[in-house]
Protein backbone atom coordinates (compact mmCIF):
# COMPACT_ATOMS: atom_id res chain seq x y z
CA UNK A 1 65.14 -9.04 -10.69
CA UNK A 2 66.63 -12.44 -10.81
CA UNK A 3 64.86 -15.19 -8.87
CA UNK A 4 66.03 -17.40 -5.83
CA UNK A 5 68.75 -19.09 -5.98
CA UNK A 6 67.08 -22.59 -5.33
CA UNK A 7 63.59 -23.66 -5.39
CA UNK A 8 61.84 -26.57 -4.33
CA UNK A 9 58.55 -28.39 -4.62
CA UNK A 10 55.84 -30.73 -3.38
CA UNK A 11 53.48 -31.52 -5.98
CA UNK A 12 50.83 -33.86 -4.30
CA UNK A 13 47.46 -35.27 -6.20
CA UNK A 14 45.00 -34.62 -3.47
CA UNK A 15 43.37 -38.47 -4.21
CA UNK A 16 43.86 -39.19 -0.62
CA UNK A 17 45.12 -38.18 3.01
CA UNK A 18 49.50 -37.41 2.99
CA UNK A 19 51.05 -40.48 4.49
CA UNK A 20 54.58 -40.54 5.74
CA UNK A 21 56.09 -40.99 2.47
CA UNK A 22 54.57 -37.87 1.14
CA UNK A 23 55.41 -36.22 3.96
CA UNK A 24 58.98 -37.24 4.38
CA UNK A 25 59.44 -35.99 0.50
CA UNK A 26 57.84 -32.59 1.36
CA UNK A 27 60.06 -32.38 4.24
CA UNK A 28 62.81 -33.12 2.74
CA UNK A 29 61.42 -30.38 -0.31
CA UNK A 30 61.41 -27.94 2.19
CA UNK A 31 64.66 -28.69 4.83
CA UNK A 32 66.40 -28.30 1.49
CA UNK A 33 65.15 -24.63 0.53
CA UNK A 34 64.74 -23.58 3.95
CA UNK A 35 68.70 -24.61 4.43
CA UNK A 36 69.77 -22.74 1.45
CA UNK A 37 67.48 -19.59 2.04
CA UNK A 38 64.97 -20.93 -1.00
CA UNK A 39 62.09 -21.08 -2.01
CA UNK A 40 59.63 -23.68 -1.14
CA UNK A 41 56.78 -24.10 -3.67
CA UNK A 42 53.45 -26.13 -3.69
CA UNK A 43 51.52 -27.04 -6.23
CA UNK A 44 48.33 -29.34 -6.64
CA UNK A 45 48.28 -31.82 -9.29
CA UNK A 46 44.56 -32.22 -9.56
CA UNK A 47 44.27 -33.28 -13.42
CA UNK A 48 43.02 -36.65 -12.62
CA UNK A 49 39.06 -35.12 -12.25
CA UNK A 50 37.80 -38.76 -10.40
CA UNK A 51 39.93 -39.11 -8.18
CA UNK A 52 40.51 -35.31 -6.87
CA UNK A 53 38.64 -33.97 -4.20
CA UNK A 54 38.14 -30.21 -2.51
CA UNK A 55 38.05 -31.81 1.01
CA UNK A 56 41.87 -33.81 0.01
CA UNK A 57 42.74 -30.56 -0.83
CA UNK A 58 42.00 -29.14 2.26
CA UNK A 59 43.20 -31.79 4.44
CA UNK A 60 46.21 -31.54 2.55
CA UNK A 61 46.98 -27.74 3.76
CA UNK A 62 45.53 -28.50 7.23
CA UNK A 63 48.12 -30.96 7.28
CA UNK A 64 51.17 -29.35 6.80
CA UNK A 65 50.24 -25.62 8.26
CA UNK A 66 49.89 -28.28 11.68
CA UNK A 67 53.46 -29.58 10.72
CA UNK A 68 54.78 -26.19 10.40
CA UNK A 69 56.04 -27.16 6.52
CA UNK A 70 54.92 -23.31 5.05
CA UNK A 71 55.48 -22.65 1.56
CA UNK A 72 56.45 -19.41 0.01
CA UNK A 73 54.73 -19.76 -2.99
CA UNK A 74 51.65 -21.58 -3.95
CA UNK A 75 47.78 -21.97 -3.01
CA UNK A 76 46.54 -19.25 -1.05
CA UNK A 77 50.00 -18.06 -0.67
CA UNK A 78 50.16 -16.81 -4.01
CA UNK A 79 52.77 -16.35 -6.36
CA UNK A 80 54.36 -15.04 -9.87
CA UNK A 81 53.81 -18.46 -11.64
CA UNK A 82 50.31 -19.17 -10.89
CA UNK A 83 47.95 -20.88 -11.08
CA UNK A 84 48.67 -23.66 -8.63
CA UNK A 85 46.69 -26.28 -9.26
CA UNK A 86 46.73 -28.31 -12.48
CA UNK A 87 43.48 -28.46 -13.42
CA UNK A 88 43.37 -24.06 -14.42
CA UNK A 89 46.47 -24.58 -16.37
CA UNK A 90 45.15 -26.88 -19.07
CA UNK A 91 45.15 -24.12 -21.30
CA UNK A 92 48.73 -23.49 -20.75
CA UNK A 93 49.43 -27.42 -21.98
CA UNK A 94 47.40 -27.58 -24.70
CA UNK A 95 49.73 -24.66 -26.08
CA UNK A 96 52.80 -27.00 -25.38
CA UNK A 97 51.23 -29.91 -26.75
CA UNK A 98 50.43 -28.28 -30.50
CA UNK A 99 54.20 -26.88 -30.16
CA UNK A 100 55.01 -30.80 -29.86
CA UNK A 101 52.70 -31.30 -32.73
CA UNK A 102 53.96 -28.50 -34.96
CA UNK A 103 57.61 -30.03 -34.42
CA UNK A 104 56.91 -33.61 -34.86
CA UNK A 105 58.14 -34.47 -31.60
CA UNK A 106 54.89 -36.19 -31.03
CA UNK A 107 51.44 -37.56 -33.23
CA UNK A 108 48.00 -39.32 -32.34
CA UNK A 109 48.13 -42.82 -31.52
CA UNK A 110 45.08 -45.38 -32.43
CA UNK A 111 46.13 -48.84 -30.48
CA UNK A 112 43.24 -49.97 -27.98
CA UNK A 113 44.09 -51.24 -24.80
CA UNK A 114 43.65 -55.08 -26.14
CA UNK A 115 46.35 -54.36 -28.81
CA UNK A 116 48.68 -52.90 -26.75
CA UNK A 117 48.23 -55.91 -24.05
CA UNK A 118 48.81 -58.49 -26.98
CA UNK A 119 51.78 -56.44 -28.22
CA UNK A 120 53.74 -56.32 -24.46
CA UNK A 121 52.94 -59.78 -24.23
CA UNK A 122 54.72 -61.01 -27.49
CA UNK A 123 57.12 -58.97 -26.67
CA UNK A 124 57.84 -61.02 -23.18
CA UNK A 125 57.45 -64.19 -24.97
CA UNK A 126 60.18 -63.05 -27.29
CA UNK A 127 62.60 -62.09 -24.18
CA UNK A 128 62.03 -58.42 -25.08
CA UNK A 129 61.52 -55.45 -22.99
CA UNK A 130 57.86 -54.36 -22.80
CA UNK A 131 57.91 -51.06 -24.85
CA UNK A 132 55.54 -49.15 -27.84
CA UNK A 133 56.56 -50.39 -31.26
CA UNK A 134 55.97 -47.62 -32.52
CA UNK A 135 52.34 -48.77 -34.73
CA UNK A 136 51.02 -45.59 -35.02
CA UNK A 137 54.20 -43.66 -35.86
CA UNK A 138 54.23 -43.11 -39.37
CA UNK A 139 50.41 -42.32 -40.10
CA UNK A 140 49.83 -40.21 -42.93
CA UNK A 141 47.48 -36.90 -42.33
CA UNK A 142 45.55 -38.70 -44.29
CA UNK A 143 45.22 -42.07 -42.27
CA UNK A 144 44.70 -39.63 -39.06
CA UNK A 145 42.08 -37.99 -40.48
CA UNK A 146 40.27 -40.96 -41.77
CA UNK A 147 40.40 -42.12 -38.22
CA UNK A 148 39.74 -39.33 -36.52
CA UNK A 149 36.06 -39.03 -38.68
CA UNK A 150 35.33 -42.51 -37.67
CA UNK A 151 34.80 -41.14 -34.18
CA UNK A 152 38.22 -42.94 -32.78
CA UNK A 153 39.67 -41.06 -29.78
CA UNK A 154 43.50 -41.26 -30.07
CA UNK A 155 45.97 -40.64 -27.31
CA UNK A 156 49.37 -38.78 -27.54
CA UNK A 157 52.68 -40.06 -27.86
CA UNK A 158 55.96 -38.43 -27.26
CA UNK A 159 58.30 -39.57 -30.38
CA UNK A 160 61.39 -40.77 -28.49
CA UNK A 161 64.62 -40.05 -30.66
CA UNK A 162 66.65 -43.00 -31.95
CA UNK A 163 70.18 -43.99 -30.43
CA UNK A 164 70.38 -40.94 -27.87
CA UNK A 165 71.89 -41.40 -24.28
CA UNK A 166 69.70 -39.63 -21.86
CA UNK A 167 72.37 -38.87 -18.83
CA UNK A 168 72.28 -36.62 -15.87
CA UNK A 169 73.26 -36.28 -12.23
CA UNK A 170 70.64 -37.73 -9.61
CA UNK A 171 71.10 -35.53 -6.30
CA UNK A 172 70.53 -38.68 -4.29
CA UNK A 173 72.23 -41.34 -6.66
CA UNK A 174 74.97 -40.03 -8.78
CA UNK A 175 75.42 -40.20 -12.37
CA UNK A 176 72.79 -42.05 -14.36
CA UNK A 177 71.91 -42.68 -17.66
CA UNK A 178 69.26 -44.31 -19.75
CA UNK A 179 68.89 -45.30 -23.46
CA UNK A 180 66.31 -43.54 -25.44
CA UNK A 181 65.99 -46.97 -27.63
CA UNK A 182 65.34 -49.01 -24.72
CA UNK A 183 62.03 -45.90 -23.71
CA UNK A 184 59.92 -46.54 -26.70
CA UNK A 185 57.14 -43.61 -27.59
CA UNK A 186 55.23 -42.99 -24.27
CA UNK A 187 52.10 -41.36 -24.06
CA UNK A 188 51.71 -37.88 -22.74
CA UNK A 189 48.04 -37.29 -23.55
CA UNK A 190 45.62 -40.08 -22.94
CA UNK A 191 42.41 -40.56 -25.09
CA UNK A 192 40.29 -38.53 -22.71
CA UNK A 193 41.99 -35.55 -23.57
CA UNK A 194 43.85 -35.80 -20.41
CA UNK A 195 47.33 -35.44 -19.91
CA UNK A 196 49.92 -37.55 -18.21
CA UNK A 197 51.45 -36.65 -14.84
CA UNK A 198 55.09 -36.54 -16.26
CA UNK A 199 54.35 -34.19 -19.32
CA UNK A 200 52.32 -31.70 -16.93
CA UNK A 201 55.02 -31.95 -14.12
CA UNK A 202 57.93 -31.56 -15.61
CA UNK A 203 56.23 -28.26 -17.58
CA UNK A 204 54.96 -26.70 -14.68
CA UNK A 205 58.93 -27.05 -12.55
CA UNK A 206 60.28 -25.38 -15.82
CA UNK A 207 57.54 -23.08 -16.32
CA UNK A 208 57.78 -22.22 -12.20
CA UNK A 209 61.51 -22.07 -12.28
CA UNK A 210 61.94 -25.23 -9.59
CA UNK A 211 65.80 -25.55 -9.49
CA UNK A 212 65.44 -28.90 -7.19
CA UNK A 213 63.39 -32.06 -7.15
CA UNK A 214 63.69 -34.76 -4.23
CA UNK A 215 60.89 -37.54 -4.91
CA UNK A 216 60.85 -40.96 -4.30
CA UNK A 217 62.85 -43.86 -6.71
CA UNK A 218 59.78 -44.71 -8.17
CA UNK A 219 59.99 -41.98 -9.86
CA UNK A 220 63.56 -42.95 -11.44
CA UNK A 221 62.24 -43.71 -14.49
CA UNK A 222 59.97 -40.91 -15.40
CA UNK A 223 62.86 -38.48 -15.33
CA UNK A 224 64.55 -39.49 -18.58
CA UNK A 225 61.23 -39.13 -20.06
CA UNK A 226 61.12 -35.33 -18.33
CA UNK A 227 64.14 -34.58 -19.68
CA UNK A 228 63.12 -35.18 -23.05
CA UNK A 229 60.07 -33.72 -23.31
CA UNK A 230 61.76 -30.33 -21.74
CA UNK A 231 64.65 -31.10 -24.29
CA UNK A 232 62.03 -30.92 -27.32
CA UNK A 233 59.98 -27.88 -25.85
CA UNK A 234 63.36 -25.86 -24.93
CA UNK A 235 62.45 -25.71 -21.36
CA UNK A 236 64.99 -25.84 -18.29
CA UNK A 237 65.15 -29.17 -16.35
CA UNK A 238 65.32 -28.95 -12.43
CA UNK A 239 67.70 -30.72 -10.84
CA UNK A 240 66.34 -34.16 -9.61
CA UNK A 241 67.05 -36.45 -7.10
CA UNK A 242 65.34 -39.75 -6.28
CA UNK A 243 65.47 -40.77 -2.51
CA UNK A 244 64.71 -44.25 -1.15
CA UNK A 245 61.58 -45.24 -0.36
CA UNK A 246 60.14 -46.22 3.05
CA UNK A 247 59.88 -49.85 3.88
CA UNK A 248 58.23 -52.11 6.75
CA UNK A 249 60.48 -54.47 8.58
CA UNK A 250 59.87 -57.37 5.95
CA UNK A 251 61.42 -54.79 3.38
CA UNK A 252 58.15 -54.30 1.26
CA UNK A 253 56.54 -50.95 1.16
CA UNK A 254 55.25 -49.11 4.01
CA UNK A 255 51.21 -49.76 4.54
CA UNK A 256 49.30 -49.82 6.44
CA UNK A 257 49.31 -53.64 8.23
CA UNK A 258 53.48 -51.86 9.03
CA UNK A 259 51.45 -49.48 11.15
CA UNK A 260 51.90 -46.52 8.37
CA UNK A 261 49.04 -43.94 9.25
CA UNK A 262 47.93 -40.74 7.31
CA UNK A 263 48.75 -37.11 8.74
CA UNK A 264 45.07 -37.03 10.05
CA UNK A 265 45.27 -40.75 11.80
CA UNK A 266 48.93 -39.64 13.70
CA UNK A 267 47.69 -36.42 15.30
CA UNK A 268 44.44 -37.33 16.32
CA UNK A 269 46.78 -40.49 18.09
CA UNK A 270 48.44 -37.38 19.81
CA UNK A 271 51.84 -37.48 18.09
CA UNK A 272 53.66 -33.58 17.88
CA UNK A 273 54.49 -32.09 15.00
CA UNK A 274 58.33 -32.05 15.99
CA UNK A 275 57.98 -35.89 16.73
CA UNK A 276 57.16 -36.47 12.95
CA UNK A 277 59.92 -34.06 11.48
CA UNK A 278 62.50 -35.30 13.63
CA UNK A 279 61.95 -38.91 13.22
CA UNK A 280 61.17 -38.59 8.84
CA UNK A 281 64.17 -36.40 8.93
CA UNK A 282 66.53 -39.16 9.78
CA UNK A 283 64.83 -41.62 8.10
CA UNK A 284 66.47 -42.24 5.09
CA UNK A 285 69.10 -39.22 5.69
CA UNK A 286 72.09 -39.16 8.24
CA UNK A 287 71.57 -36.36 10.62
CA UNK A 288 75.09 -35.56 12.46
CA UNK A 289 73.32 -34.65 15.45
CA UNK A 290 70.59 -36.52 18.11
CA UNK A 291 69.22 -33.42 19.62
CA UNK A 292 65.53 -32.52 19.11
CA UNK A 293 65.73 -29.57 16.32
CA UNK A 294 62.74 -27.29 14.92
CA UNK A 295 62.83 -26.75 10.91
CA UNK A 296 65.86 -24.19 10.89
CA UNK A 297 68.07 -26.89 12.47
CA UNK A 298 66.83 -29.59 10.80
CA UNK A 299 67.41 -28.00 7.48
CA UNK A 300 71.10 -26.62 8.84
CA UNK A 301 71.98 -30.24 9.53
CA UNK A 302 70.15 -31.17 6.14
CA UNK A 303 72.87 -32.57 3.26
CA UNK A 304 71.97 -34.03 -0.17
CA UNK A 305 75.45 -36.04 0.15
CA UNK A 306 74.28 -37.26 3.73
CA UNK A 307 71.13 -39.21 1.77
CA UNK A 308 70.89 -42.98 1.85
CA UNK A 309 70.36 -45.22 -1.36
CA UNK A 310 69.36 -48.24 0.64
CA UNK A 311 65.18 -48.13 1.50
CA UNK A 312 64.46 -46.61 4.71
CA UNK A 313 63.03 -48.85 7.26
CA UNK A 314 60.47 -47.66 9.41
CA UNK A 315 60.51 -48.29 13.08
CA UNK A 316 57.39 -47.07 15.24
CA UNK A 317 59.64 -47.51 18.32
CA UNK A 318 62.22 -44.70 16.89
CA UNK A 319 59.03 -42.81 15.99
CA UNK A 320 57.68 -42.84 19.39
CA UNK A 321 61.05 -41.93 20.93
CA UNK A 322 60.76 -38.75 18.91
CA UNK A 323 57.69 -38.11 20.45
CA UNK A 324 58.93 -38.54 23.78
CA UNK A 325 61.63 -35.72 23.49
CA UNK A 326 58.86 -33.54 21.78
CA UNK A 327 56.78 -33.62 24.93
CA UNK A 328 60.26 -33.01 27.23
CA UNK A 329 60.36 -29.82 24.80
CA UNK A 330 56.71 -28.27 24.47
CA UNK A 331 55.97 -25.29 25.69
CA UNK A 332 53.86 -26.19 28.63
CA UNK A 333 50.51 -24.32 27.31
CA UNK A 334 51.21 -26.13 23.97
CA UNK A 335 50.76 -29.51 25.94
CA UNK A 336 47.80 -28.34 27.43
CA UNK A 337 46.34 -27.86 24.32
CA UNK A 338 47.23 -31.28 23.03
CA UNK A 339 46.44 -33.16 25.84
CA UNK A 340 42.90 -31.11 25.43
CA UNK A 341 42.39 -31.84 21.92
CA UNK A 342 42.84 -36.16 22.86
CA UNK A 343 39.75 -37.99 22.57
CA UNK A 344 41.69 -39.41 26.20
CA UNK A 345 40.99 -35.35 28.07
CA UNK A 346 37.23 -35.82 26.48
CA UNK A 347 37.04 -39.14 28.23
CA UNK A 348 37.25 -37.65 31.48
CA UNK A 349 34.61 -37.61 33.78
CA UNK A 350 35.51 -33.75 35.28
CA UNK A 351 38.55 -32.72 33.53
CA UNK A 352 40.74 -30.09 34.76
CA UNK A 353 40.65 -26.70 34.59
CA UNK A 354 43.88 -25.15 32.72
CA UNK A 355 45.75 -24.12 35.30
CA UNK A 356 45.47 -26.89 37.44
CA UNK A 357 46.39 -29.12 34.19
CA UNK A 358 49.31 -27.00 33.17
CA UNK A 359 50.53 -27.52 37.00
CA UNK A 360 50.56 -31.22 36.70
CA UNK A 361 51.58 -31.89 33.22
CA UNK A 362 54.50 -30.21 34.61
CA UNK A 363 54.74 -32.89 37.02
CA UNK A 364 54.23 -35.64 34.56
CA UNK A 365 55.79 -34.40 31.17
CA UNK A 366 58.44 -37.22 31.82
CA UNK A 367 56.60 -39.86 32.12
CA UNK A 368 54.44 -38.65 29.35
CA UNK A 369 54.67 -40.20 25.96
CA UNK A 370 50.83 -40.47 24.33
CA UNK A 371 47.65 -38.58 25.84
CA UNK A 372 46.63 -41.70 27.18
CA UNK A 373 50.01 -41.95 29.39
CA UNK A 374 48.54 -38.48 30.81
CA UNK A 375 45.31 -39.27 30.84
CA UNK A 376 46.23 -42.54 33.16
CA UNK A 377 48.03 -40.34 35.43
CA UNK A 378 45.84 -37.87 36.05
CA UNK A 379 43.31 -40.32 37.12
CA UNK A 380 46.08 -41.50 39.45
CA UNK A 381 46.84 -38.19 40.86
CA UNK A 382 43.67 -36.12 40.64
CA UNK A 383 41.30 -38.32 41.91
CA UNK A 384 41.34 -38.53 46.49
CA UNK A 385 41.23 -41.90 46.83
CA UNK A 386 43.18 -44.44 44.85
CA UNK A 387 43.64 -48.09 44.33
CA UNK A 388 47.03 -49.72 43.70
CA UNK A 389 47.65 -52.22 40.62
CA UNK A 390 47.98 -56.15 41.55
CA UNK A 391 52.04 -55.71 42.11
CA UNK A 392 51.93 -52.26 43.66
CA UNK A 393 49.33 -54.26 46.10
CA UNK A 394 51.59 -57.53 46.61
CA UNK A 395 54.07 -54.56 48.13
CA UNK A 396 51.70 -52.37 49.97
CA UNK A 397 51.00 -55.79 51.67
CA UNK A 398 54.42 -56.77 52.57
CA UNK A 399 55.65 -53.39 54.04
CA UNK A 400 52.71 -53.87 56.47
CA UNK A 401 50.73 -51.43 58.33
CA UNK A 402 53.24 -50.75 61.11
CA UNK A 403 54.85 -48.92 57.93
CA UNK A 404 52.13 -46.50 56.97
CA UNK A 405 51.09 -45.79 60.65
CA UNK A 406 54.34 -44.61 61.55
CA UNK A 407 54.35 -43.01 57.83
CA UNK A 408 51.37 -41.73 58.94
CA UNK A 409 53.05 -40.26 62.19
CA UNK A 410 56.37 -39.03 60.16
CA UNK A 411 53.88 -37.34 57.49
CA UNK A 412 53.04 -34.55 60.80
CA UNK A 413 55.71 -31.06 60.29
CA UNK A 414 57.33 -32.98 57.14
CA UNK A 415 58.65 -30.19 54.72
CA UNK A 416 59.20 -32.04 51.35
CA UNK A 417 59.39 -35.99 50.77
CA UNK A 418 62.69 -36.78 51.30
CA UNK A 419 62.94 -35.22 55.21
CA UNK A 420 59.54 -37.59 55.11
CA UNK A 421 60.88 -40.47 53.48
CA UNK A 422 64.27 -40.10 55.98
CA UNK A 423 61.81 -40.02 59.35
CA UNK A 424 59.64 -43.01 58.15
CA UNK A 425 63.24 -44.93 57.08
CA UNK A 426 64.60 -44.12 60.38
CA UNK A 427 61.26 -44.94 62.47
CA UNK A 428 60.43 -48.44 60.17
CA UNK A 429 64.07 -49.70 60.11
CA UNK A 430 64.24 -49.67 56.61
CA UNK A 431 65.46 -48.06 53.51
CA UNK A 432 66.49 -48.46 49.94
CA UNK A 433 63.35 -49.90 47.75
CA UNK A 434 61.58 -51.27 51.01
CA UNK A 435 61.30 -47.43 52.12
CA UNK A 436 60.69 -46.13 48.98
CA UNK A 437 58.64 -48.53 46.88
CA UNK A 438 56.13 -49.13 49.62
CA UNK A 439 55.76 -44.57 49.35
CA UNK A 440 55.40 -44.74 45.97
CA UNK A 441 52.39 -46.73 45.47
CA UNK A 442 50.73 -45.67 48.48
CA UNK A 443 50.52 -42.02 46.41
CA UNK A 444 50.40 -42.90 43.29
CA UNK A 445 49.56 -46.66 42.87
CA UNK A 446 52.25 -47.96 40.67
CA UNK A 447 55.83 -48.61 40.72
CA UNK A 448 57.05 -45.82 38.78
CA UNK A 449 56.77 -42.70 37.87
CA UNK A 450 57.32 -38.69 38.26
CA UNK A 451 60.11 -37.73 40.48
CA UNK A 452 58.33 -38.06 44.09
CA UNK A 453 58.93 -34.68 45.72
CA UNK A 454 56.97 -33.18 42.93
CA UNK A 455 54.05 -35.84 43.27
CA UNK A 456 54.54 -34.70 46.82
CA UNK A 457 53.96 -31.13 45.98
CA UNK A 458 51.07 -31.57 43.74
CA UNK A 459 48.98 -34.13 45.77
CA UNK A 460 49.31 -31.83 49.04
CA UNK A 461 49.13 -32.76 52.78
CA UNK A 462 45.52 -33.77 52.85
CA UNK A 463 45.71 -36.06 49.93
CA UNK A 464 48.83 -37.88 51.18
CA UNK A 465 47.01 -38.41 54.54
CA UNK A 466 43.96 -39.96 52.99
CA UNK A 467 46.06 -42.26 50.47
CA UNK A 468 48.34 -43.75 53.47
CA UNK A 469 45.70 -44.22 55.47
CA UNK A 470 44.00 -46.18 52.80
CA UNK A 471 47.51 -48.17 52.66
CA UNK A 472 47.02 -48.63 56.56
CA UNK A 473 43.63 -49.83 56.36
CA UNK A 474 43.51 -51.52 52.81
CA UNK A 475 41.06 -49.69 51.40
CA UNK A 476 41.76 -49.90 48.09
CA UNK A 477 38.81 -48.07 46.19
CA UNK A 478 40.84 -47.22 43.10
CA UNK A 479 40.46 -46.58 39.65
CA UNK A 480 36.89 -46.17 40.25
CA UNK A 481 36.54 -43.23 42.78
CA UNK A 482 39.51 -41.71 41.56
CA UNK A 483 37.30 -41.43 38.76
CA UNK A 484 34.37 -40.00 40.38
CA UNK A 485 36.34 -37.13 41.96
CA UNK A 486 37.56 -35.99 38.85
């Protein structure tokens, strides 16, 4: 049976928590199988033994389960090419390496660190490009073996052929091409007995059949590398493509004094999944469309020709206007729950049960941006008393409390706000923002906010009483007791 027509990957080292750029390259990974009807693979490159941990690992699938990014094939999923993490298929590159060996494509190399250092440096001094000259190339058997019984731990070099273009077609940049004279022999076993992430990586896409690779542009220069080593073995090379990376607004690379968070640090802030996919899915690719889209139209409107070469800027503004047309578009339950899981909801003195929650989040989804935007308004809605903020006072104070006693008077047999809002107009003289503003933070205590008939409808006839007569008299208790009657 032959396989899919195009696979993907993500291959992350679980030393850490994903941050946006890993995240925007598994997206893309997966927008680009998904579009196609691929295959999305994921594998865990866990060879470096310090600095990979279980609980990274974890986080790691946490992470994009929340995000919806599923993978067809891979940990726990399972798969024909298993395993999928690194570190169970050393047995599987040590055969490649002795097939190096046995060919000559590669051989033991002695040089310490401080030769190597004094070598790159002459090199420098001499105008040259920094590269292996090639020391330990020639060593008889003999030699090796001499060294090898004086206890010295050699590492593994690839031997780079002389005068060869290596040339192929970048997904993201076009044509490219590198000279193999200008690589020098690189290592692709270190003197630990581990191996390098480019000999392991590019094996395990061949050995996996990935068909497409989107990384970042760092990466630009490990591919001609790849392409030999899969060259010398006789395996197939994916296809690869090198993306731009993501940049802070003074150009250098996102971190995190540009506000760059991990997955973890962005969802416990209360961004939505769709937030995150919609923004990293235009950053650094040209969507033809501004609508909010879930993974099947993101990866329709997905295009390897539509991908920038320029680094990708990131902008928390654009990323928090994402997250404002992801709350418009929840499911109302689903907000419920997020709003629930916000340290904001477990900072509430008496929060709400989950009906009466779900009722007025779907009062104040518009005005909703963070959990803390909801949590602030429920305290202004929920609570029976409130007080108004210094300019929603400086207003209450000039409408005067002829206003809110003949409010007061209008508020007896009115149906809905606006046959309210006419009567107190028509009784007061006024309309426009002097009818309306003065309304507005009686019930609610600020200037703006949720469309007023359905404030209206949530705070009920009793609780509009009590907050214009607490405009009439000045009573402002506020924050405080709104508080207490949660």
């Amino acid at each position: 049976m032959s396989g899919p027509s195009i696979k993907t990957r993500f291959a992350p080292s679980p030393s850490g928590e994903i941050h946006l750029g890993n995240l925007r390259t598994a997206l893309f990974n997966a927008l680009l199988a998904v579009g196609r009807q691929g295959v999305f693979l994921l594998r865990i490159e866990d060879t470096d033994v310090e600095r990979s941990r279980k609980e990274h690992v974890e986080a790691l699938l946490r992470d994009l389960r929340w995000l919806g990014l599923h993978w067809q094939e891979g940990p726990e999923t399972g798969g024909p090419h298993g395993p999928y993490y690194q570190a169970q298929r050393l047995d599987i590159y040590r055969g490649y390496y002795d097939q190096l060996a046995a060919n000559g494509a590669s051989y033991p190399c002695f040089c310490s660190g401080d030769q190597l250092a004094m070598a790159r440096r002459a090199q420098r001094i001499a105008g040259q490009p920094p590269r292996y000259a090639g020391t330990c190339a020639n060593l008889s058997a003999d030699e090796v073996q001499r060294r090898l019984d004086a206890g010295m731990k050699p590492t593994v070099r690839f031997r780079v052929p002389v005068g060869e273009a290596i040339e192929f077609d970048d997904l993201a940049r076009g044509r490219q091409c590198f000279q193999s004279d200008e690589i020098g022999d690189f290592i692709i076993r270190r003197s630990d007995g581990s191996a390098a992430f480019f000999f392991t990586n590019a094996i395990d896409d061949a050995l996996m059949g990935v068909t497409h690779v989107l990384r970042g542009e760092d990466h630009l220069t490990n591919t001609p590398r790849q392409l030999l080593i899969l060259k010398a073995l006789g395996l197939q090379a994916p296809a690869y493509g090198h993306v731009s990376l993501l940049v802070g607004d003074d150009g250098a690379p996102l971190s995190k004094r540009h506000g760059s968070r991990s997955v973890r640090e962005l969802r416990e802030q209360g961004y939505l999944p769709a937030a995150l996919l919609n923004y990293l899915a235009r950053l650094g690719h040209s969507c033809d469309t501004d609508a909010l889209g879930d993974l099947d139209q993101l990866a329709a409107a997905f295009s390897l020709e539509r991908l920038g070469r320029a680094p990708a800027r990131y902008d928390e503004q654009q990323l928090r206007h994402w997250q404002k047309e992801a709350v418009a578009a929840a499911r109302l339950e689903e907000l419920v729950e997020w709003f629930k899981l916000s340290p904001e909801y477990r900072h509430l003195p008496a929060p709400l049960d989950d009906a009466a929650l779900e009722e007025l989040l779907a009062v104040l989804r518009d005005n909703v941006v963070m959990p803390a935007d909801a949590a602030a308004w429920v305290r202004r809605l929920a609570g029976d008393e409130l007080e108004p903020d210094a300019e929603g006072q400086q207003i209450l104070d000039a409408a005067g409390s002829v206003f809110f006693q003949q409010a007061l008077t209008a508020l007896e047999g009115a149906g809905d706000f606006r046959s309210f809002a006419n009567a107190v107009g028509k009784a007061a003289g006024v309309k426009g923002r002097a009818l309306f503003m003065p309304l507005r933070v009686a019930l609610t205590g600020v200037t703006h906010g949720p469309e007023m008939q359905r404030v209206w409808e949530w705070l009920g006839p009793a609780r509009c009483r009590s907050r214009l007569q607490d405009a009439l008299t000045g009573r402002g208790s506020g924050a405080n007791r709104d508080a207490e009657s949660l």
